[in-house]
PDB file of N, CA and C in Angstrom:
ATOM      1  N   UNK A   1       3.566  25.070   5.967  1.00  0.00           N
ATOM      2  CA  UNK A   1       2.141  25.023   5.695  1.00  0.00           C
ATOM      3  C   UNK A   1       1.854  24.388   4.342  1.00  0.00           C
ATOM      4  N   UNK A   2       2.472  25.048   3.153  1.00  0.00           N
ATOM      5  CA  UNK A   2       2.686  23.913   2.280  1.00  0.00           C
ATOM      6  C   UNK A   2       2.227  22.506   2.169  1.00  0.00           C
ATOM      7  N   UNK A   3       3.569  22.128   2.777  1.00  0.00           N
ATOM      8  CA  UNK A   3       4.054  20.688   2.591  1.00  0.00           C
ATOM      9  C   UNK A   3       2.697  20.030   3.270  1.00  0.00           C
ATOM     10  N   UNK A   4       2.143  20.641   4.390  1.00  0.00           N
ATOM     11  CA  UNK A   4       0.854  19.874   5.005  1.00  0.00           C
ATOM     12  C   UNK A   4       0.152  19.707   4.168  1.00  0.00           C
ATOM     13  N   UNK A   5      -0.316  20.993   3.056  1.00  0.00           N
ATOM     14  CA  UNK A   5      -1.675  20.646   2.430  1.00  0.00           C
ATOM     15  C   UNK A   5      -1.027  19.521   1.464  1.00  0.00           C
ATOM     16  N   UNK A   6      -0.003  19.552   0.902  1.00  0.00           N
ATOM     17  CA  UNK A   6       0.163  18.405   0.061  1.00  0.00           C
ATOM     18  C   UNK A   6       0.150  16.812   0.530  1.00  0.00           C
ATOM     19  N   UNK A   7       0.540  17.298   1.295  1.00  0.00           N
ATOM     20  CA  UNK A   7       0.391  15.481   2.251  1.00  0.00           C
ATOM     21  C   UNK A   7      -1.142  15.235   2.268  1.00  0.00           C
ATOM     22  N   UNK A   8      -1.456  16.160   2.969  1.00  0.00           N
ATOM     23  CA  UNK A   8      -3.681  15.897   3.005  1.00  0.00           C
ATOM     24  C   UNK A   8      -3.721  15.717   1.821  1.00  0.00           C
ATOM     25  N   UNK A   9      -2.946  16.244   0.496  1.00  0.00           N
ATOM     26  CA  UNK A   9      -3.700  15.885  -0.791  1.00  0.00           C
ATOM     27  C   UNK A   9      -3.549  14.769  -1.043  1.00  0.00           C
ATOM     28  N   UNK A  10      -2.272  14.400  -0.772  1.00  0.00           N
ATOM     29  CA  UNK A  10      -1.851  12.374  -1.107  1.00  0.00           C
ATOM     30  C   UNK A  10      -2.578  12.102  -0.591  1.00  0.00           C
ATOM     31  N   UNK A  11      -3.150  12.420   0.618  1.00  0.00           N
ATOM     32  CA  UNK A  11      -3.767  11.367   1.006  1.00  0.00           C
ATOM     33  C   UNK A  11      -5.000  10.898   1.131  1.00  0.00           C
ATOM     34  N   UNK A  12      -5.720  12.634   0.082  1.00  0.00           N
ATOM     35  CA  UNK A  12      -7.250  12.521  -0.097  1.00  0.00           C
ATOM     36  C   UNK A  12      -7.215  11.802  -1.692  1.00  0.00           C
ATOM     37  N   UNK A  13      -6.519  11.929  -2.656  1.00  0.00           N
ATOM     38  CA  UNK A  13      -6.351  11.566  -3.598  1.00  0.00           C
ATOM     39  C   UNK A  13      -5.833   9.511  -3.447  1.00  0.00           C
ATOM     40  N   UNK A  14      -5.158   9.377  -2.567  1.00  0.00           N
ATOM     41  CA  UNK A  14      -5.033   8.056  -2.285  1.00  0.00           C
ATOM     42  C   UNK A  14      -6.241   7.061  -1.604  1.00  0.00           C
ATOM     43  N   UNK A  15      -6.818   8.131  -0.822  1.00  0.00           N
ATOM     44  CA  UNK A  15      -8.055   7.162  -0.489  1.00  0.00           C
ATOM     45  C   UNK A  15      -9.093   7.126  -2.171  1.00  0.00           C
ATOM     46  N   UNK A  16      -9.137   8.000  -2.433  1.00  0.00           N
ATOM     47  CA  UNK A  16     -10.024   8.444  -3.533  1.00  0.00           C
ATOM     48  C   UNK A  16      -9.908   7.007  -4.403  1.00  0.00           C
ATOM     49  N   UNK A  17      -8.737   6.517  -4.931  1.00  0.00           N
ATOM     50  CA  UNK A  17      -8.104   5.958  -5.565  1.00  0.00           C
ATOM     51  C   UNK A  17      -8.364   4.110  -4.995  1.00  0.00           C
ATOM     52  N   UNK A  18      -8.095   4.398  -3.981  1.00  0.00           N
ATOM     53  CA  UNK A  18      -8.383   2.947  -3.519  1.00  0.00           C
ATOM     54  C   UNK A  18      -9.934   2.622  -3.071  1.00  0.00           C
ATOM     55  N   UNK A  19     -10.826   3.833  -2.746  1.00  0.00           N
ATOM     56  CA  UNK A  19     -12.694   3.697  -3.043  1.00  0.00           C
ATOM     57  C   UNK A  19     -12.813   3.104  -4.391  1.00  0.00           C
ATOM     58  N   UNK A  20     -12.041   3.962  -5.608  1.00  0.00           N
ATOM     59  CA  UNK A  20     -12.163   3.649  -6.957  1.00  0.00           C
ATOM     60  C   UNK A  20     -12.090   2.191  -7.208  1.00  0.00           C
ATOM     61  N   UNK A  21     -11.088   1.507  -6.748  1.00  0.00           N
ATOM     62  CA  UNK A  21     -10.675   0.383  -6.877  1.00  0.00           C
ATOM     63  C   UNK A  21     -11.345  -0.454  -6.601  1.00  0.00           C
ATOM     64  N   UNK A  22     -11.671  -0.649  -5.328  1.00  0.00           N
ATOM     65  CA  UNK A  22     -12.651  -1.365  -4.619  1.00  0.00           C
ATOM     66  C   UNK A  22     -13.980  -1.393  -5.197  1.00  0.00           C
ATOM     67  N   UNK A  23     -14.301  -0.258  -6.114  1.00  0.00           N
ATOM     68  CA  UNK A  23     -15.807   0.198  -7.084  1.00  0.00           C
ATOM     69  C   UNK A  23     -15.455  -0.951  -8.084  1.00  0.00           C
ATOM     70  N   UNK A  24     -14.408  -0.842  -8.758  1.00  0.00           N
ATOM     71  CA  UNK A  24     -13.941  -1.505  -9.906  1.00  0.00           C
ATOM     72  C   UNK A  24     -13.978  -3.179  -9.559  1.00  0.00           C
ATOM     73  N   UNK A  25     -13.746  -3.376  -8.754  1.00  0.00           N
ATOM     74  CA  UNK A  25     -13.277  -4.826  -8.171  1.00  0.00           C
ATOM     75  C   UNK A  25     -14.568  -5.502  -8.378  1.00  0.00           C
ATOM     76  N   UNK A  26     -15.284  -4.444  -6.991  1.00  0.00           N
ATOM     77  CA  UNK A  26     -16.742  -5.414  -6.917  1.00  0.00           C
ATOM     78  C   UNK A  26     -17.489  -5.347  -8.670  1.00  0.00           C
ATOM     79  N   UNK A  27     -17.235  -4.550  -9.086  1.00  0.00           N
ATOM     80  CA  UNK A  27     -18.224  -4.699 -10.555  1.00  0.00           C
ATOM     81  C   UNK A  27     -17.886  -5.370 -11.369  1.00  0.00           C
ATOM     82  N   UNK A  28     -16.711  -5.720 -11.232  1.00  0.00           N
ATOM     83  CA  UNK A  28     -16.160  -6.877 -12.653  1.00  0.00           C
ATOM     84  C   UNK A  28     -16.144  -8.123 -11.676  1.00  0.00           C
ATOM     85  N   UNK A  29     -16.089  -8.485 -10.083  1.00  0.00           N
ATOM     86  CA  UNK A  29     -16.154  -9.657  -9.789  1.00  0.00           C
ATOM     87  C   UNK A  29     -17.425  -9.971  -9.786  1.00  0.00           C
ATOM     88  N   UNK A  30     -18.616  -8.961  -9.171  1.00  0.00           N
ATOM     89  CA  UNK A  30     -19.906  -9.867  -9.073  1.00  0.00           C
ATOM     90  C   UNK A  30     -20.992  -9.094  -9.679  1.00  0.00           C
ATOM     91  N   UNK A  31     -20.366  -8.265 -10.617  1.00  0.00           N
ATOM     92  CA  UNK A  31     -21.882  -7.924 -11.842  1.00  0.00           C
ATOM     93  C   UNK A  31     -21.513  -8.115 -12.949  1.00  0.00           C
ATOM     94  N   UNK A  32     -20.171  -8.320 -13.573  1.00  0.00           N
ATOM     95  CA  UNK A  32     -19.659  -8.891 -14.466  1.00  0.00           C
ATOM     96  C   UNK A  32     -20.065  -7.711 -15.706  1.00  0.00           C
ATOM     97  N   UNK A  33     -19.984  -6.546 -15.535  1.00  0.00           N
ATOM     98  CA  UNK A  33     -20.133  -5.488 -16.706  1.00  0.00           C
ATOM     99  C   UNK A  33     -18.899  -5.914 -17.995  1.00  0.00           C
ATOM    100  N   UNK A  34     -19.645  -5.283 -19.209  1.00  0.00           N
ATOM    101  CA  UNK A  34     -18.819  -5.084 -20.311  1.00  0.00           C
ATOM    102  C   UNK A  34     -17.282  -4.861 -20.293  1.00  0.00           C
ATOM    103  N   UNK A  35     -16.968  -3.666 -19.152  1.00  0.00           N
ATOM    104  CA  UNK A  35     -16.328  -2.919 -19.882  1.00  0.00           C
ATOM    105  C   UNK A  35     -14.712  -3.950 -18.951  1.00  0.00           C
ATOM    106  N   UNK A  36     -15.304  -4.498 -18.149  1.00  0.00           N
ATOM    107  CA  UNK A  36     -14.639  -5.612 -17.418  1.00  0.00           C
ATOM    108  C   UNK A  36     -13.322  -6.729 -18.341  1.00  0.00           C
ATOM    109  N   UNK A  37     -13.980  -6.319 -19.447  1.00  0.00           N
ATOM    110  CA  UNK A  37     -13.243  -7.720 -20.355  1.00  0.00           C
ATOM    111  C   UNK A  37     -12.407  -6.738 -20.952  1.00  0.00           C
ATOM    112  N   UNK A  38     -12.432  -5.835 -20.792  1.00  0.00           N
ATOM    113  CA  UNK A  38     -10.685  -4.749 -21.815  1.00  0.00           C
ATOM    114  C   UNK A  38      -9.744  -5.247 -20.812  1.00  0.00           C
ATOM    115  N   UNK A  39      -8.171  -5.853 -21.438  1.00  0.00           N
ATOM    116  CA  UNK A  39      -7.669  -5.783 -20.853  1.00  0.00           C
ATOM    117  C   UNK A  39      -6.955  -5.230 -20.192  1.00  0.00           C
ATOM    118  N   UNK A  40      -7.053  -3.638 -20.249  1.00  0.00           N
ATOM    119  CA  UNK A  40      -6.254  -2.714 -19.411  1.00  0.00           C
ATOM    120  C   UNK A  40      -7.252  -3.186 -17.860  1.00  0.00           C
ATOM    121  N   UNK A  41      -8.507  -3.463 -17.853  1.00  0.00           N
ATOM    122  CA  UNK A  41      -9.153  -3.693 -16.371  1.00  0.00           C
ATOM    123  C   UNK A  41      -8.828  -4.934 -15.711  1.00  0.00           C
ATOM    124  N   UNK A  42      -8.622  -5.614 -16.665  1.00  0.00           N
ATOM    125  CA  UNK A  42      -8.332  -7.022 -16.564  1.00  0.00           C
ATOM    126  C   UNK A  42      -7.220  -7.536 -15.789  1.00  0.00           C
ATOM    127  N   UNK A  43      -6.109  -6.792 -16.075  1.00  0.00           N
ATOM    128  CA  UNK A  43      -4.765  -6.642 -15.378  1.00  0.00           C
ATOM    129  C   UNK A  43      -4.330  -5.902 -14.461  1.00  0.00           C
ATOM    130  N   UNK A  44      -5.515  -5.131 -14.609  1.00  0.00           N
ATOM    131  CA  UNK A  44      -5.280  -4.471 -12.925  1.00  0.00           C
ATOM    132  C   UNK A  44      -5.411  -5.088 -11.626  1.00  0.00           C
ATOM    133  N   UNK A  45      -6.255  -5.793 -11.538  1.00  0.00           N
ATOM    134  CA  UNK A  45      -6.571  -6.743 -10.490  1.00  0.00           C
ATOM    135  C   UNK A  45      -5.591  -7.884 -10.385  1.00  0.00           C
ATOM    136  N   UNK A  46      -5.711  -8.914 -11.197  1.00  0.00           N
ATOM    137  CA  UNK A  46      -4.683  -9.669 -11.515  1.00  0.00           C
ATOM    138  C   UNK A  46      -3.281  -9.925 -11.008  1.00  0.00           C
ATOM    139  N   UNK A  47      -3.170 -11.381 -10.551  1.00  0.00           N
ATOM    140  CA  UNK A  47      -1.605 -11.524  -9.985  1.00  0.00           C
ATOM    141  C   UNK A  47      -0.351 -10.806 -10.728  1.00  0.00           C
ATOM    142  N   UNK A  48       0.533 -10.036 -10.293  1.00  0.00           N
ATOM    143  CA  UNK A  48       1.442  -9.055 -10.447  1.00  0.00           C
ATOM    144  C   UNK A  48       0.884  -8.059 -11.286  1.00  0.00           C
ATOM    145  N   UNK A  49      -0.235  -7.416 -11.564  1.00  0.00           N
ATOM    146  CA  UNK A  49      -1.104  -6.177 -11.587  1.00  0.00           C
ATOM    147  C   UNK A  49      -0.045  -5.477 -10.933  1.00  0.00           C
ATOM    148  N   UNK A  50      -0.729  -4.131 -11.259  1.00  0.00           N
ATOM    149  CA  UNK A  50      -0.786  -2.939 -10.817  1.00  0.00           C
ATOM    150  C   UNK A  50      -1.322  -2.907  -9.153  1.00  0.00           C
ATOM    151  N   UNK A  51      -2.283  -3.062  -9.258  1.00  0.00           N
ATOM    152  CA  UNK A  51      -2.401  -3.227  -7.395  1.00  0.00           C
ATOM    153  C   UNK A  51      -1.385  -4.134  -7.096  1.00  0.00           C
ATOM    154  N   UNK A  52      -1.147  -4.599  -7.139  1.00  0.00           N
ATOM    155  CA  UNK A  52      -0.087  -6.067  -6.207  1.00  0.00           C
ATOM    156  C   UNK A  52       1.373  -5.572  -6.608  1.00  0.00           C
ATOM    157  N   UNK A  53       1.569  -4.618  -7.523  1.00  0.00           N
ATOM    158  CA  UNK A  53       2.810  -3.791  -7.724  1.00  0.00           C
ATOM    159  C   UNK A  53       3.069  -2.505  -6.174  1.00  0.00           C
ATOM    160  N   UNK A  54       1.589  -1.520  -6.303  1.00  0.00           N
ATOM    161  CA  UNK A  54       1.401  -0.955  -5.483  1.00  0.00           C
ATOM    162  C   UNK A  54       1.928  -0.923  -4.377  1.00  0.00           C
ATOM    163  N   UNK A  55       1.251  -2.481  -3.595  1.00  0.00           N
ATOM    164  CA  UNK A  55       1.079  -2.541  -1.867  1.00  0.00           C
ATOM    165  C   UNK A  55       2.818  -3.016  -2.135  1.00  0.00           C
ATOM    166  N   UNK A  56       3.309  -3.512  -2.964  1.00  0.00           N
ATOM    167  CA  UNK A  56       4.256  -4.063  -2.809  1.00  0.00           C
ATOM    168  C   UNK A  56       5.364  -2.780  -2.530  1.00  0.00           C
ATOM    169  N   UNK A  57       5.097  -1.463  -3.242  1.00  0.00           N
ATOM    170  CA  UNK A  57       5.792  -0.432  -3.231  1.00  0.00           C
ATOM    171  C   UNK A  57       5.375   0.434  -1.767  1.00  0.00           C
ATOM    172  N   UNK A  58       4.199   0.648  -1.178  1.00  0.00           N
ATOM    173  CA  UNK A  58       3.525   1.453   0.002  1.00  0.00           C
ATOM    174  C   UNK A  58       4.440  -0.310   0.810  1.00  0.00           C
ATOM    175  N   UNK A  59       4.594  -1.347   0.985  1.00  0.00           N
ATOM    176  CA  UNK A  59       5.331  -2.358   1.626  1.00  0.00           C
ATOM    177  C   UNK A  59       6.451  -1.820   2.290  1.00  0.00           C
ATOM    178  N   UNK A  60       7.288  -1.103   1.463  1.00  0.00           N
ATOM    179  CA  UNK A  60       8.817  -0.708   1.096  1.00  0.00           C
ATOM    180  C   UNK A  60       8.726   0.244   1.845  1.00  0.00           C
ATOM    181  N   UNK A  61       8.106   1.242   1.561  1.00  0.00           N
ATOM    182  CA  UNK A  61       7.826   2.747   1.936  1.00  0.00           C
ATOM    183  C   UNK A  61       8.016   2.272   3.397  1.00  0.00           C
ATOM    184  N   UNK A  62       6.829   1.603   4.045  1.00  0.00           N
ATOM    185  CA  UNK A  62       6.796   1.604   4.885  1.00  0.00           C
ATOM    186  C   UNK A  62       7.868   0.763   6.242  1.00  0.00           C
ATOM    187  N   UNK A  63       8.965   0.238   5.495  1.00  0.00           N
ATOM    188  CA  UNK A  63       9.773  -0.539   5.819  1.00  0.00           C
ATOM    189  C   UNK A  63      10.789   0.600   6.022  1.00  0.00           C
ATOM    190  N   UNK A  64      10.894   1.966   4.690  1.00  0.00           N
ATOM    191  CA  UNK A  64      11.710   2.564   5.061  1.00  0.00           C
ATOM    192  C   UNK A  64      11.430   3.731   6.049  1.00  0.00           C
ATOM    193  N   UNK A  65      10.215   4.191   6.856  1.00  0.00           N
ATOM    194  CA  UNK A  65       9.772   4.678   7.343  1.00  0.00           C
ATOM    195  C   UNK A  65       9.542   4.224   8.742  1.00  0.00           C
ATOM    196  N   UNK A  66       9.832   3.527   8.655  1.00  0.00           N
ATOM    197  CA  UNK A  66       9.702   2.451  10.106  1.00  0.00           C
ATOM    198  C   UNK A  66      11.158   2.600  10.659  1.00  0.00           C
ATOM    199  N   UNK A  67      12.160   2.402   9.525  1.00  0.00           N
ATOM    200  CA  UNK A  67      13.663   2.340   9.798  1.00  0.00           C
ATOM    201  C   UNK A  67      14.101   4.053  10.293  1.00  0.00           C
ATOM    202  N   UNK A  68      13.439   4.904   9.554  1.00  0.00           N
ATOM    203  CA  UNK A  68      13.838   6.455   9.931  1.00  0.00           C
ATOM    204  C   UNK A  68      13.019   6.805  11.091  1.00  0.00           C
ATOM    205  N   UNK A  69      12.014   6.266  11.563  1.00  0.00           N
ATOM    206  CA  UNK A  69      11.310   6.530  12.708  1.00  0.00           C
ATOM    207  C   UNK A  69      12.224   5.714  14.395  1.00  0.00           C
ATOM    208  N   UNK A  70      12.960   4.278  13.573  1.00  0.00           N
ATOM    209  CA  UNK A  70      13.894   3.498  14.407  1.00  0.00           C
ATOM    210  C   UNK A  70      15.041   3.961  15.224  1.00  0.00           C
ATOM    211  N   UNK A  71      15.496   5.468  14.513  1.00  0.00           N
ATOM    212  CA  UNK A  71      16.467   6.266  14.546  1.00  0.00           C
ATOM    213  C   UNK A  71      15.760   7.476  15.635  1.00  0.00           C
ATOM    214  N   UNK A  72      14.753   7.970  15.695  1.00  0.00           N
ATOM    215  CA  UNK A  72      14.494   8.849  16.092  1.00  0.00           C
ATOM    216  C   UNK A  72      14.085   8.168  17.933  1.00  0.00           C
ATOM    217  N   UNK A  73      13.199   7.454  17.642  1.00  0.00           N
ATOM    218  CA  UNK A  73      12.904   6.802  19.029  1.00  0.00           C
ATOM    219  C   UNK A  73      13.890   5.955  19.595  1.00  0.00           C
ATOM    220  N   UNK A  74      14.863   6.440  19.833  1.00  0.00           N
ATOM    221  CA  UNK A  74      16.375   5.761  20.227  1.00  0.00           C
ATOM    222  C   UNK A  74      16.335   5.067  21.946  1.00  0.00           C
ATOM    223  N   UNK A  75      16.080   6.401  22.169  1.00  0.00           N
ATOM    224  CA  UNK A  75      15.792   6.112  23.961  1.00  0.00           C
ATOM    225  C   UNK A  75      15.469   5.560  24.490  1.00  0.00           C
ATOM    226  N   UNK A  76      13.862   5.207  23.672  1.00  0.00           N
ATOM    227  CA  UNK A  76      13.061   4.611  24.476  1.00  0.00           C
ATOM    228  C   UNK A  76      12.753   2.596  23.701  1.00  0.00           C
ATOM    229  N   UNK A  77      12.796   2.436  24.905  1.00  0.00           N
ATOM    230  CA  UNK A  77      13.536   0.631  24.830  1.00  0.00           C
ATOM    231  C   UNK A  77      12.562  -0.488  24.467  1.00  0.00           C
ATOM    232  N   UNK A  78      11.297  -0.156  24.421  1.00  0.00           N
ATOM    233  CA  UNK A  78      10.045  -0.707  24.217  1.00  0.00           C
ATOM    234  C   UNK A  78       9.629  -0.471  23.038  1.00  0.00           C
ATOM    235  N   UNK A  79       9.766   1.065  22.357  1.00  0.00           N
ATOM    236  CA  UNK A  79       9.193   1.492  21.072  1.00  0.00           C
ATOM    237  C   UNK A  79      10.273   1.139  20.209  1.00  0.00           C
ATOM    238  N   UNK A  80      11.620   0.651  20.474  1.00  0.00           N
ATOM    239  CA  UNK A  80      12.589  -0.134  19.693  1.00  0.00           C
ATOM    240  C   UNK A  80      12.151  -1.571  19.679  1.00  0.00           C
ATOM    241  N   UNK A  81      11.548  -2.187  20.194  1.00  0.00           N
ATOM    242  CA  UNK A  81      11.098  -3.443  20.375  1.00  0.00           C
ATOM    243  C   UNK A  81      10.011  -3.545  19.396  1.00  0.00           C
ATOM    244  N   UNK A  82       8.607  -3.057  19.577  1.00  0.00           N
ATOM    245  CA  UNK A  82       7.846  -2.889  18.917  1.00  0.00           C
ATOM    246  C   UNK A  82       8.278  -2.485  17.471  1.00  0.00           C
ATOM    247  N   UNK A  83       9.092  -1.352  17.159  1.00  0.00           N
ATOM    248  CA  UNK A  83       9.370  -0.940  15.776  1.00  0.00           C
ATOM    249  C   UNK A  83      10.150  -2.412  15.230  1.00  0.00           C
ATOM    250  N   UNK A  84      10.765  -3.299  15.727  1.00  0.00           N
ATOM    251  CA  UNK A  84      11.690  -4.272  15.364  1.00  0.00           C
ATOM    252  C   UNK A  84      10.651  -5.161  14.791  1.00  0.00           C
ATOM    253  N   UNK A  85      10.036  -5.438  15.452  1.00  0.00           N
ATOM    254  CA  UNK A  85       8.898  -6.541  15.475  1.00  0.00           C
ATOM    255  C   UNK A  85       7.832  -6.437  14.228  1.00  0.00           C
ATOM    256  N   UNK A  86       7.925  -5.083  13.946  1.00  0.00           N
ATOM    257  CA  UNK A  86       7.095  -4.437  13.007  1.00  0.00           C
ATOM    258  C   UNK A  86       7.724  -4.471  11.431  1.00  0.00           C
ATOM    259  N   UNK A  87       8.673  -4.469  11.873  1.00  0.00           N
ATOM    260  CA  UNK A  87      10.018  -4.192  10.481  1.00  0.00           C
ATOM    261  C   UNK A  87       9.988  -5.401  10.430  1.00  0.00           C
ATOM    262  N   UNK A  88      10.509  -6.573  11.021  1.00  0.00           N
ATOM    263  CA  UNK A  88      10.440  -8.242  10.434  1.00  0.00           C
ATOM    264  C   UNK A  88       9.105  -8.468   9.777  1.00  0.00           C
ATOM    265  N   UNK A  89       7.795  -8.101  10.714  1.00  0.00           N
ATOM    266  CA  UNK A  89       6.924  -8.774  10.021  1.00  0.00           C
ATOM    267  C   UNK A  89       6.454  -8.396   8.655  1.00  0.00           C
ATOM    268  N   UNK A  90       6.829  -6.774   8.437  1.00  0.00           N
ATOM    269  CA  UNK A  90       6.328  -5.920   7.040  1.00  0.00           C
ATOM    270  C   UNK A  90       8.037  -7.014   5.868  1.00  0.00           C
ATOM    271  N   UNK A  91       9.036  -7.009   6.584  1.00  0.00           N
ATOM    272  CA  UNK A  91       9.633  -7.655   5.438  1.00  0.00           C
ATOM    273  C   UNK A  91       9.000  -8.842   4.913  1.00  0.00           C
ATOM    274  N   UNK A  92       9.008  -9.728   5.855  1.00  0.00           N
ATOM    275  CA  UNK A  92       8.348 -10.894   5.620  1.00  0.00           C
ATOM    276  C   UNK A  92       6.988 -10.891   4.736  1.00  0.00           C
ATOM    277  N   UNK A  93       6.510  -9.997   4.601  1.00  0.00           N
ATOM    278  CA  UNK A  93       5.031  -9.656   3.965  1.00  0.00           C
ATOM    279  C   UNK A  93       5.333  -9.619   2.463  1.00  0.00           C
ATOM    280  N   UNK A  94       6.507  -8.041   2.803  1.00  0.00           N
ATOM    281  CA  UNK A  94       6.756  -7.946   1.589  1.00  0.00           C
ATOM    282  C   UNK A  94       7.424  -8.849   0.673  1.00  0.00           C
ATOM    283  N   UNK A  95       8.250 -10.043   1.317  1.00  0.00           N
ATOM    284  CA  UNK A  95       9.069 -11.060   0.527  1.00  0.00           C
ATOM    285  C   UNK A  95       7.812 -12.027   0.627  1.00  0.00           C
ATOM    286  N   UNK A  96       6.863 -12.008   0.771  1.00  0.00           N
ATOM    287  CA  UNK A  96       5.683 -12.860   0.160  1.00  0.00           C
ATOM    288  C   UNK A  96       4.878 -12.528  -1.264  1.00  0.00           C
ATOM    289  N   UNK A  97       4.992 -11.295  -0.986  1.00  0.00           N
ATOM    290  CA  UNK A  97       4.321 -10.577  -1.922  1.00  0.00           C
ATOM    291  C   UNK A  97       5.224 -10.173  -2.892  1.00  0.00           C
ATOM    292  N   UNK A  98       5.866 -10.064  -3.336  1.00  0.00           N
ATOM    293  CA  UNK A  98       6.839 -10.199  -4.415  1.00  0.00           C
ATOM    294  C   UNK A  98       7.447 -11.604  -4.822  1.00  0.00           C
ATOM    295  N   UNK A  99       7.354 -12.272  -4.662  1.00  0.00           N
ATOM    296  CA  UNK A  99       7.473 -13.935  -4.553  1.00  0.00           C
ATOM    297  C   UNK A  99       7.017 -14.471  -5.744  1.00  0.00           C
TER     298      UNK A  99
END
């Protein structure tokens, strides 16, 4: 019971986080506020930022989560297909995005 509420918390705290972002984005791209020009905001957005560090890390995650889920659905011959298909294309993403 635990471990559930903590997962709901990642994952109310992770959406939370990426609303935030998306707040932040639109206000320094198209209202152009003050506080926009510090560069701690500045570099967040920004090619190899912090976001583009992120997806690059939730990338991984999900590459290795795909691979432990690969293991479990053994049997069945279609959801090995699909998981395969899924795992090339998230590598491929991710070797774009770290690039």
């Amino acid at each position: 019971m635990k471990k559930i509420k903590f997962i709901d918390l990642s994952i109310f705290l992770l959406f939370i986080f990426i609303i935030l972002t998306f707040f932040q984005g639109y206000q320094c791209k198209y209202l152009k506020l003050s506080y926009c020009k510090i560069d701690f905001f500045e570099n967040i957005l920004l090619e190899n930022g912090f976001i583009e560090n992120l997806q690059s890390t939730f990338l991984f995650l999900a590459i290795i989560f795909l691979f432990i889920s690969f293991k479990k659905f053994n049997h069945n011959k279609l959801i090995k297909i699909f998981l395969t298909i899924k795992v090339i294309a998230l590598i491929y993403y991710l070797g774009e995005e770290i690039s």
